[in-house]
N, C-alpha and C. Protein backbone atom coordinates (compact mmCIF):
# COMPACT_ATOMS: atom_id res chain seq x y z
N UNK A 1 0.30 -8.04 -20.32
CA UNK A 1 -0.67 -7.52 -19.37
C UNK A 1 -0.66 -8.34 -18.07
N UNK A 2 -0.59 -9.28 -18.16
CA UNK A 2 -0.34 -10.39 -16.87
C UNK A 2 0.58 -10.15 -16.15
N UNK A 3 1.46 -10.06 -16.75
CA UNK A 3 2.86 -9.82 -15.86
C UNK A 3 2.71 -8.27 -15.49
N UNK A 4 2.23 -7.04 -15.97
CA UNK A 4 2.08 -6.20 -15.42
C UNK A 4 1.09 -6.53 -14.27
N UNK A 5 0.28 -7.00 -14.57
CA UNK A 5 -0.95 -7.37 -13.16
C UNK A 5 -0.30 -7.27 -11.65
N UNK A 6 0.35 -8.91 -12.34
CA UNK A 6 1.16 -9.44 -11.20
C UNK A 6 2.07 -8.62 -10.48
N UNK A 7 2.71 -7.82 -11.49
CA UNK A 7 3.99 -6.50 -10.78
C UNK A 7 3.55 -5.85 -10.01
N UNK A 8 2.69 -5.60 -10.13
CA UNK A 8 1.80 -4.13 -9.87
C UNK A 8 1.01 -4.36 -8.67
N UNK A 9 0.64 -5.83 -8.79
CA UNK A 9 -0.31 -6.58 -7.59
C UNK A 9 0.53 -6.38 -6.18
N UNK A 10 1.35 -7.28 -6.77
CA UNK A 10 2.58 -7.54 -5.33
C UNK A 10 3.15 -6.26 -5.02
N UNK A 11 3.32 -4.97 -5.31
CA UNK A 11 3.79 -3.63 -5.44
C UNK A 11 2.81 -3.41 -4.29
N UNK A 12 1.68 -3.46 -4.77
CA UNK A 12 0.58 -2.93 -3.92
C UNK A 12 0.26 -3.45 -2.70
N UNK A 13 0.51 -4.67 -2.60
CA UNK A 13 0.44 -5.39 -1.27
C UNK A 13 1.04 -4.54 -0.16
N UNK A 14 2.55 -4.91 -0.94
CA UNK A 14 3.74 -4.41 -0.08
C UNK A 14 3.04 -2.98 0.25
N UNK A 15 2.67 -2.16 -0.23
CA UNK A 15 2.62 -0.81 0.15
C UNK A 15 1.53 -0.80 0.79
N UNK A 16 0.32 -1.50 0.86
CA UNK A 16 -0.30 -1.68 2.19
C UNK A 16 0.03 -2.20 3.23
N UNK A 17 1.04 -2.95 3.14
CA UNK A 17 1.24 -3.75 4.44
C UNK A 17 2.14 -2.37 5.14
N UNK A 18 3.03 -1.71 4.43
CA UNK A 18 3.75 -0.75 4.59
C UNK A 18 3.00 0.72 5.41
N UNK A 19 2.11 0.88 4.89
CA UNK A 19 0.89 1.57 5.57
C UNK A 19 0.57 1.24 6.61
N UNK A 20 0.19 0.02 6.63
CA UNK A 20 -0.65 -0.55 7.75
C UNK A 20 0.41 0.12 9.05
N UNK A 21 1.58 -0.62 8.82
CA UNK A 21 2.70 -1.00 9.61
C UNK A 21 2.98 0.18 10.53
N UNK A 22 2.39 1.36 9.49
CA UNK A 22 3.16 2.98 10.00
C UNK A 22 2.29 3.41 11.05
N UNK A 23 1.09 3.07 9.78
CA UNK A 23 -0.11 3.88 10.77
C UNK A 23 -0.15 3.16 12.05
N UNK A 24 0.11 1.69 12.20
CA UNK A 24 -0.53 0.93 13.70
C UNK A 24 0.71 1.77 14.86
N UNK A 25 1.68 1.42 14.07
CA UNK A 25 3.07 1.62 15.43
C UNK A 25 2.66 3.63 15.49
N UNK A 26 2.29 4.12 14.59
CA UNK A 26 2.28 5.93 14.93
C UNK A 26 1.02 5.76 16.20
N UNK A 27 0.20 5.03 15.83
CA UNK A 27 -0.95 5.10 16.71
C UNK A 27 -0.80 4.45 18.03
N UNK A 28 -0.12 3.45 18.07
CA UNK A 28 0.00 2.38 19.01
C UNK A 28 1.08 3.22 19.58
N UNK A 29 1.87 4.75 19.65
CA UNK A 29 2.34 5.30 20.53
C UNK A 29 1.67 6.51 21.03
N UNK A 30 0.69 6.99 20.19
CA UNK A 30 -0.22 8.28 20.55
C UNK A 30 -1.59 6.65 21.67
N UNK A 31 -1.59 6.03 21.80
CA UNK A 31 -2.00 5.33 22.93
C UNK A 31 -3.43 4.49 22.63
N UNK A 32 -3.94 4.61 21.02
CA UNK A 32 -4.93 3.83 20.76
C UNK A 32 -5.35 3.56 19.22
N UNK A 33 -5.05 2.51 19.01
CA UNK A 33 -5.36 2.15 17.43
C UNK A 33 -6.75 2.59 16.55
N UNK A 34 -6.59 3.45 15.81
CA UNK A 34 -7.65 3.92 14.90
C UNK A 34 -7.82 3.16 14.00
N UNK A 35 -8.87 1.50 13.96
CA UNK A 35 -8.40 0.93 13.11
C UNK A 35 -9.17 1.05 11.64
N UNK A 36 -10.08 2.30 11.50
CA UNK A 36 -10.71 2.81 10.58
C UNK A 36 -10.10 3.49 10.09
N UNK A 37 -9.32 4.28 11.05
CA UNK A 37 -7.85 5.12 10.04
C UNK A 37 -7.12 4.35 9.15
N UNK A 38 -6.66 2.81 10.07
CA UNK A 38 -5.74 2.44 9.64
C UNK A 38 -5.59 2.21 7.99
N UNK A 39 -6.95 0.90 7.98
CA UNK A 39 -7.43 0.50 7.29
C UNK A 39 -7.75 1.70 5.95
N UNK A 40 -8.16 2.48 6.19
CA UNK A 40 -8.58 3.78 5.24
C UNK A 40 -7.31 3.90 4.26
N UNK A 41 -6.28 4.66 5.50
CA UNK A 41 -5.01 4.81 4.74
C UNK A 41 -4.20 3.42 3.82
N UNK A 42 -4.33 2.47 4.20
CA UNK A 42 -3.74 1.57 3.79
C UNK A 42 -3.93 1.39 2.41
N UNK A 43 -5.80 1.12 2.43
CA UNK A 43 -6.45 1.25 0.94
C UNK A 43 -5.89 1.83 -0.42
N UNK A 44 -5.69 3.65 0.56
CA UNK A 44 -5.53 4.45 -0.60
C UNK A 44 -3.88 4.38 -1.07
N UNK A 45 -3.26 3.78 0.16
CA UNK A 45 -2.09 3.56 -0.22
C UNK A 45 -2.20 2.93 -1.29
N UNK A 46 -3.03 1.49 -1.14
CA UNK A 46 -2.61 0.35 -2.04
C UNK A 46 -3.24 0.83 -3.68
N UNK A 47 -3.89 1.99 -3.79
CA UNK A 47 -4.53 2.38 -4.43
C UNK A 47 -3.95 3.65 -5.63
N UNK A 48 -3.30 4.23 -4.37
CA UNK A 48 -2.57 4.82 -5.27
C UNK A 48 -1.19 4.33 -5.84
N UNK A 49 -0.66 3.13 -5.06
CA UNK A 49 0.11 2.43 -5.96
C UNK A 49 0.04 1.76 -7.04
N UNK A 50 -1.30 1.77 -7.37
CA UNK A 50 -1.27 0.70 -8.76
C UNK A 50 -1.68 2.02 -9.88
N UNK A 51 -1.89 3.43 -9.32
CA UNK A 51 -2.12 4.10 -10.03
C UNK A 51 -0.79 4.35 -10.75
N UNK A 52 0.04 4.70 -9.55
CA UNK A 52 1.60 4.91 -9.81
C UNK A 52 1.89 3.82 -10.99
N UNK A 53 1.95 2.70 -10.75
CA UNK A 53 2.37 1.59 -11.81
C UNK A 53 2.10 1.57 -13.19
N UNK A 54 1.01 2.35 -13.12
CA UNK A 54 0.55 2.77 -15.17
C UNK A 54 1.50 3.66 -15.47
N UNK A 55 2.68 4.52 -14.49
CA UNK A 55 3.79 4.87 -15.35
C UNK A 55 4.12 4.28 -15.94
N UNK A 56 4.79 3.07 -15.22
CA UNK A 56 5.45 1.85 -15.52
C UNK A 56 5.77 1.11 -14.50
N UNK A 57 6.54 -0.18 -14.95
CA UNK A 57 7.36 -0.65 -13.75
C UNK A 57 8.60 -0.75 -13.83
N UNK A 58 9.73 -0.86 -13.33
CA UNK A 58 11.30 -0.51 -13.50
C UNK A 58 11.73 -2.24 -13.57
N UNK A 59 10.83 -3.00 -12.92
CA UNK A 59 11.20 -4.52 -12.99
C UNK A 59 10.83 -5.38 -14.34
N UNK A 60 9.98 -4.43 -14.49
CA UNK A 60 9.28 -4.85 -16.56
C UNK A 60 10.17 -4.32 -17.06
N UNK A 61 10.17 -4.85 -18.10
CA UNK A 61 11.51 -4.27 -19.40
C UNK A 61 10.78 -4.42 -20.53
């Protein structure tokens, strides 16, 4: 269970930071940062990645 935690943790990071990253630069060319959007999306990103992870993880064996 730990080591799933941990997999799953750092999975999720990444995919918020990944969010973040999209949403700032999509916005930061339409000419003004929504940073309630940003933040929003990022969440559910990171959110629905750990949902994703109760498939499994491909790095667990």
């Amino acid at each position: 269970m730990k080591k799933w935690l941990k997999a799953a943790g750092i999975r999720a990071i990444k995919t918020v930071a990944q969010s973040a990253a999209a949403a700032i630069g999509t916005a930061a060319v339409l000419g003004e940062v929504n940073w309630t959007a940003v933040i929003s999306a990022s969440v559910l990103a990171g959110i629905l990645s750990l949902l994703t992870s109760v498939a499994g993880l491909p790095e667990l064996k």
